[in-house]
C-alpha atoms as a PDB file:
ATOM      1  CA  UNK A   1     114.969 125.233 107.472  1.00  0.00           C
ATOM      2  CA  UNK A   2     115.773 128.624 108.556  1.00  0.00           C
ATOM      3  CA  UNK A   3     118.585 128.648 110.906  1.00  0.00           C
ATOM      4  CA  UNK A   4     120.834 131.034 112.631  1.00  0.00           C
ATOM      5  CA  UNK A   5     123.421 131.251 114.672  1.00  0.00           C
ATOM      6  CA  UNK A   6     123.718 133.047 117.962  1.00  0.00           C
ATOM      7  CA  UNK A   7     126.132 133.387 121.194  1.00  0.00           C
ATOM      8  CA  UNK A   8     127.745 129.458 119.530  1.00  0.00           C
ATOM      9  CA  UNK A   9     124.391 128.079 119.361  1.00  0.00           C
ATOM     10  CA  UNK A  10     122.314 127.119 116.056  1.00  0.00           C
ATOM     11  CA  UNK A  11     118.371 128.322 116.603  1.00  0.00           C
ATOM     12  CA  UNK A  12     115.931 127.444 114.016  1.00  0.00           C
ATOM     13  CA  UNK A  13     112.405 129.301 112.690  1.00  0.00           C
ATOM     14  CA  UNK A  14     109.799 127.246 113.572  1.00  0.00           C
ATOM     15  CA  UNK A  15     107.021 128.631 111.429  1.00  0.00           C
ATOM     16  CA  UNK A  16     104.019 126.950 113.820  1.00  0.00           C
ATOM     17  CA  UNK A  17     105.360 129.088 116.855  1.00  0.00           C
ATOM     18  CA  UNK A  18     106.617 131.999 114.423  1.00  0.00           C
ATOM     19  CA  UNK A  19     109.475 131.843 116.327  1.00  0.00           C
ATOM     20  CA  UNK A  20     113.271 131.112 116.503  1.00  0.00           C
ATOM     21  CA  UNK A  21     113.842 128.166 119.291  1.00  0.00           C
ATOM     22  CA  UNK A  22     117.198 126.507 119.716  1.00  0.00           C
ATOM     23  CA  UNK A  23     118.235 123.569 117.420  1.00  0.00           C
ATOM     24  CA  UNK A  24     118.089 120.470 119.216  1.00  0.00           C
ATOM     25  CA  UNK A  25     118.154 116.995 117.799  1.00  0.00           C
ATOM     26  CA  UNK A  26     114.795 116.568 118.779  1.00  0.00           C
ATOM     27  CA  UNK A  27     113.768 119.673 117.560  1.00  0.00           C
ATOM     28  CA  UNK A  28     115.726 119.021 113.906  1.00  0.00           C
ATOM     29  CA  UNK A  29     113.070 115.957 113.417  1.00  0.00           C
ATOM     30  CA  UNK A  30     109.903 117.879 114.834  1.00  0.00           C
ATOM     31  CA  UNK A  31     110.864 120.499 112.425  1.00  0.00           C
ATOM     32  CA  UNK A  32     111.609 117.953 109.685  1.00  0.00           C
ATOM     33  CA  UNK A  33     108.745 115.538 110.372  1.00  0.00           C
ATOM     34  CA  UNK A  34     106.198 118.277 110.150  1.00  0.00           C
ATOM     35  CA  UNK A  35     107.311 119.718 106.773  1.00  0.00           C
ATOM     36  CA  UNK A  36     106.699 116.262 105.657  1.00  0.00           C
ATOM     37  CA  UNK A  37     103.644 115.775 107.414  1.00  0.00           C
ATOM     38  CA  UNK A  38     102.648 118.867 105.222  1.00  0.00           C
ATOM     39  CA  UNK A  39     104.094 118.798 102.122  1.00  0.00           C
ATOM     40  CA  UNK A  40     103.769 114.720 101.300  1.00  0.00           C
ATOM     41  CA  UNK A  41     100.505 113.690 103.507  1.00  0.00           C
ATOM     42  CA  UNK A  42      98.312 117.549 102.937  1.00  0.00           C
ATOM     43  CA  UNK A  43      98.262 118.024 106.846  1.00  0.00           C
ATOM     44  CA  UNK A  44      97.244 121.812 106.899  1.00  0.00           C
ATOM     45  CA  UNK A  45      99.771 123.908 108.452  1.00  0.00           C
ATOM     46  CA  UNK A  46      97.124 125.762 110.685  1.00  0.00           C
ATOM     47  CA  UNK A  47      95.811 122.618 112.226  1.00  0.00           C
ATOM     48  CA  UNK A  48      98.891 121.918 113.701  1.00  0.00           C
ATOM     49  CA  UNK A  49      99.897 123.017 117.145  1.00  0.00           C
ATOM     50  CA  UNK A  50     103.505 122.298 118.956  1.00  0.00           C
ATOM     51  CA  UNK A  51     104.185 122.469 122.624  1.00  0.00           C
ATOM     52  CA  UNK A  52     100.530 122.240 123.302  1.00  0.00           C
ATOM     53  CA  UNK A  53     100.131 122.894 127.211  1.00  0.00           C
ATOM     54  CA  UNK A  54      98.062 120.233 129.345  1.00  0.00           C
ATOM     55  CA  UNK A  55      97.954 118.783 132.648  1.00  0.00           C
ATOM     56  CA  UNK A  56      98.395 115.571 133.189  1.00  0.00           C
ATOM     57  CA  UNK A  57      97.860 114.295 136.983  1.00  0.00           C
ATOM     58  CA  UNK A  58      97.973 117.507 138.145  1.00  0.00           C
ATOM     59  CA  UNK A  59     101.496 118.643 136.549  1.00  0.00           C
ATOM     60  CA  UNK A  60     101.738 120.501 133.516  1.00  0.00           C
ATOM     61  CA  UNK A  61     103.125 118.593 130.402  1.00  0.00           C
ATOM     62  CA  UNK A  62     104.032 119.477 126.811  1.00  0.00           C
ATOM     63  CA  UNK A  63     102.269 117.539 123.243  1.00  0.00           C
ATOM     64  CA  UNK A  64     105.473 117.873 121.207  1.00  0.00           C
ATOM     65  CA  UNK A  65     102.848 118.194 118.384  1.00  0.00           C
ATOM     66  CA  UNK A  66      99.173 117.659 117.699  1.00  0.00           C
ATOM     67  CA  UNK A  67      97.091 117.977 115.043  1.00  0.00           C
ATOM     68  CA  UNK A  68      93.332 119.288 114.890  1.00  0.00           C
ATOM     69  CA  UNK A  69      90.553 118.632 112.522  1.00  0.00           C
ATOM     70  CA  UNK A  70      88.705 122.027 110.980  1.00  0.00           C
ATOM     71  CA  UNK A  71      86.469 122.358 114.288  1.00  0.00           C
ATOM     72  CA  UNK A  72      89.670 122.539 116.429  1.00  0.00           C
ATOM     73  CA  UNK A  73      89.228 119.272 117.756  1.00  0.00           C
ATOM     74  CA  UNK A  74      92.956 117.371 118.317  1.00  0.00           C
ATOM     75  CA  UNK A  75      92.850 113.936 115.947  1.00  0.00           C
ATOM     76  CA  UNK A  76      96.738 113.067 116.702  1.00  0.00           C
ATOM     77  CA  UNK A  77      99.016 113.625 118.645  1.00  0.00           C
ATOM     78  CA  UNK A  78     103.227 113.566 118.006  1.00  0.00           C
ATOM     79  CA  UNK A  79     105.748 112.682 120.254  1.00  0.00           C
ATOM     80  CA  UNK A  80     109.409 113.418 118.748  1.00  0.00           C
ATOM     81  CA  UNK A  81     112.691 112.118 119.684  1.00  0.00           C
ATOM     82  CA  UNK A  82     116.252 112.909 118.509  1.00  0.00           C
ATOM     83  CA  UNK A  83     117.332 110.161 115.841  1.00  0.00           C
ATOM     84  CA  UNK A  84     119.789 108.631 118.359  1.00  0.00           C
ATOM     85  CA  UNK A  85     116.802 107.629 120.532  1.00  0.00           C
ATOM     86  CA  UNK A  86     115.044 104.243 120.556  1.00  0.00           C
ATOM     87  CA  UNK A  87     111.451 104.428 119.745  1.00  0.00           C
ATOM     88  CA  UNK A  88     110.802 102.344 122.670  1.00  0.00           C
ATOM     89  CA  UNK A  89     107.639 100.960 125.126  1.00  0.00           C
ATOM     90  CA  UNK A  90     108.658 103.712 127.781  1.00  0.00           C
ATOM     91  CA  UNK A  91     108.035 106.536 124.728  1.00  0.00           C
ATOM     92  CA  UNK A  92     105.140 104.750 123.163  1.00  0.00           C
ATOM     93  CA  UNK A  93     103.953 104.860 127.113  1.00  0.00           C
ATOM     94  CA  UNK A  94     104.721 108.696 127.222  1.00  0.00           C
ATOM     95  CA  UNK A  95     102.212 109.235 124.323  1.00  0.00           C
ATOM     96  CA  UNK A  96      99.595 107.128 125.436  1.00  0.00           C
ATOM     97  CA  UNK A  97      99.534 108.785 128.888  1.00  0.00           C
ATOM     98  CA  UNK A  98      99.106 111.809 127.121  1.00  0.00           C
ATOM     99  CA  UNK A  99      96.531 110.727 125.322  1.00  0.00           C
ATOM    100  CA  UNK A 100      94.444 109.852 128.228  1.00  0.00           C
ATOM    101  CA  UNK A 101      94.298 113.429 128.894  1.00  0.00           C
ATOM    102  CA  UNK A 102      93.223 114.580 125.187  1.00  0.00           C
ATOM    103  CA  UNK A 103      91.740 111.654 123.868  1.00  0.00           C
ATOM    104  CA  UNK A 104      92.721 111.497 120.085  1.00  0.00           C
ATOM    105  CA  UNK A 105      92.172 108.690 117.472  1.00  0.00           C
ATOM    106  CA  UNK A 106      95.659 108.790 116.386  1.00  0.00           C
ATOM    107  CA  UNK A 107      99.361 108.662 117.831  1.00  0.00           C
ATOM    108  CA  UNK A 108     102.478 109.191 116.227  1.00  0.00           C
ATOM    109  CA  UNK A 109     105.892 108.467 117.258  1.00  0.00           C
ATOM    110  CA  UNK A 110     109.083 109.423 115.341  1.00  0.00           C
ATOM    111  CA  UNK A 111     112.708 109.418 115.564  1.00  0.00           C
ATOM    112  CA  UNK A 112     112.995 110.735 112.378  1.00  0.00           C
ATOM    113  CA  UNK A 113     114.187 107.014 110.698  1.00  0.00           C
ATOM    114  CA  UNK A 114     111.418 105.258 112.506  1.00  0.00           C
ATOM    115  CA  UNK A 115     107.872 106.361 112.739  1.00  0.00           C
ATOM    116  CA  UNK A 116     105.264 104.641 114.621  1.00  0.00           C
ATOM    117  CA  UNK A 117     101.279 105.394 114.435  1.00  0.00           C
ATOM    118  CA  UNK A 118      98.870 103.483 116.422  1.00  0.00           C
ATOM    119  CA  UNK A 119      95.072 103.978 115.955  1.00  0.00           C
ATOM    120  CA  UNK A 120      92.998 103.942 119.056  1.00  0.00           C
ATOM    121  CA  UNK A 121      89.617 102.376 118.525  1.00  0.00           C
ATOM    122  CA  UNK A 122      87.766 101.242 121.925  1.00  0.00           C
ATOM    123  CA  UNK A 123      90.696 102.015 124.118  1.00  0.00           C
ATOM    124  CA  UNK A 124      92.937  99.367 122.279  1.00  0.00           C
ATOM    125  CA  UNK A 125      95.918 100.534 119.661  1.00  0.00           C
ATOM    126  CA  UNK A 126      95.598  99.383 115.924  1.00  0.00           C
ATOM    127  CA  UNK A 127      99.333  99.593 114.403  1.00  0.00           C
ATOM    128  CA  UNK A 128      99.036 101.120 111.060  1.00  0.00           C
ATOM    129  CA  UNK A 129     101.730 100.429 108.255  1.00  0.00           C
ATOM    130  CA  UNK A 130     101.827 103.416 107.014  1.00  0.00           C
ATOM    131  CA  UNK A 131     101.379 107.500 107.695  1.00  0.00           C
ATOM    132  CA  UNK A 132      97.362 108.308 106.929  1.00  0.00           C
ATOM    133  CA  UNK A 133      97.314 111.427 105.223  1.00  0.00           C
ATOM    134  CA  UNK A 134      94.878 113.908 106.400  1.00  0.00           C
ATOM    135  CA  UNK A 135      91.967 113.775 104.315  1.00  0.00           C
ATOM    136  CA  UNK A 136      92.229 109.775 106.003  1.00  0.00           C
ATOM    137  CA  UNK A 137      92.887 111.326 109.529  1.00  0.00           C
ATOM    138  CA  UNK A 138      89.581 113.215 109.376  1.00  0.00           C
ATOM    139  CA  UNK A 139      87.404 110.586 107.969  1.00  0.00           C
ATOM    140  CA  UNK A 140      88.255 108.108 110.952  1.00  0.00           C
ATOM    141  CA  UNK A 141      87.959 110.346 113.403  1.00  0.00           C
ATOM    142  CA  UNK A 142      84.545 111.656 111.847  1.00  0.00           C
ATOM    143  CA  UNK A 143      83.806 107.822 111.821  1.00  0.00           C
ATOM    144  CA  UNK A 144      84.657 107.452 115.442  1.00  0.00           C
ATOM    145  CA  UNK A 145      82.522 110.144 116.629  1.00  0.00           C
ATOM    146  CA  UNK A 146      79.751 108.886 114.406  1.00  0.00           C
ATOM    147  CA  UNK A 147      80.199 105.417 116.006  1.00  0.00           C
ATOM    148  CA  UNK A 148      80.717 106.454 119.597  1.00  0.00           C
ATOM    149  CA  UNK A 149      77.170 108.446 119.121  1.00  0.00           C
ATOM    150  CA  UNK A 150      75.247 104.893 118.207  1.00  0.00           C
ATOM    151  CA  UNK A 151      76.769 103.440 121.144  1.00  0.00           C
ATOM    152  CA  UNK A 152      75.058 106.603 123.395  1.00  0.00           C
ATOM    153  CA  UNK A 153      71.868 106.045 121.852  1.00  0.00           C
END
């Protein structure tokens, strides 16, 4: 990580908003989780967005991450939390509100010690094991559009 120090305060590059934003706990495991995401699990860095804007009952709300199969289309979505905080119903909660809005097959939660993914297959959550890596990511949510497009026939 690329960090620097200004006015007392630590700031760190993040290379998805080609930016330097401040160094919060939160921020430490985004930043870290991502570079994983990445490096171990082939998640292309351009398919990733952070902060992405929507509204959610009318207020505007923040995706701490989300990540987006080669047509642009989000596939997961990443809430973060500093490693001090629980990965608890009321965040899991946060994420799947959000995900009423944009809909993706996946959600990940992380602390940055614990990391929970959930699949979403006909509005129920599937608790995977493990992290899918991409290649997995956009094969199941290729497989869900191919299913939900029987059901419509």
């Amino acid at each position: 990580m690329h960090i620097r120090t200004q006015n007392g305060k630590q700031y760190v590059l993040c290379a998805w908003r080609r930016r330097y934003v401040r160094l919060t706990p939160e921020e430490h495991v985004r930043q870290s989780v991502l570079r994983v995401l990445e490096t171990n699990y082939g998640y292309p860095h351009g398919l990733i967005g952070v902060e992405v804007s929507i509204e959610v009952a009318g207020l505007k709300k923040r995706c701490d991450a989300v990540i987006y199969n080669q047509q642009m289309q989000p596939q997961m979505l990443i809430e973060f939390k500093a490693e001090t905080v629980a990965l608890t119903q009321q965040v899991f909660d946060q994420a799947a509100v959000y995900n009423h809005r944009i809909k993706v097959p996946f959600l990940m939660l992380s602390n940055g010690r614990d990391t929970i993914i959930a699949e979403v297959r006909d509005n129920e959550y599937q608790f995977l094991d493990y992290i899918p890596n991409y290649l997995y990511l956009a094969k199941q949510s290729d497989f869900c559009k191919i299913k939900k497009n029987n059901l419509h026939e």
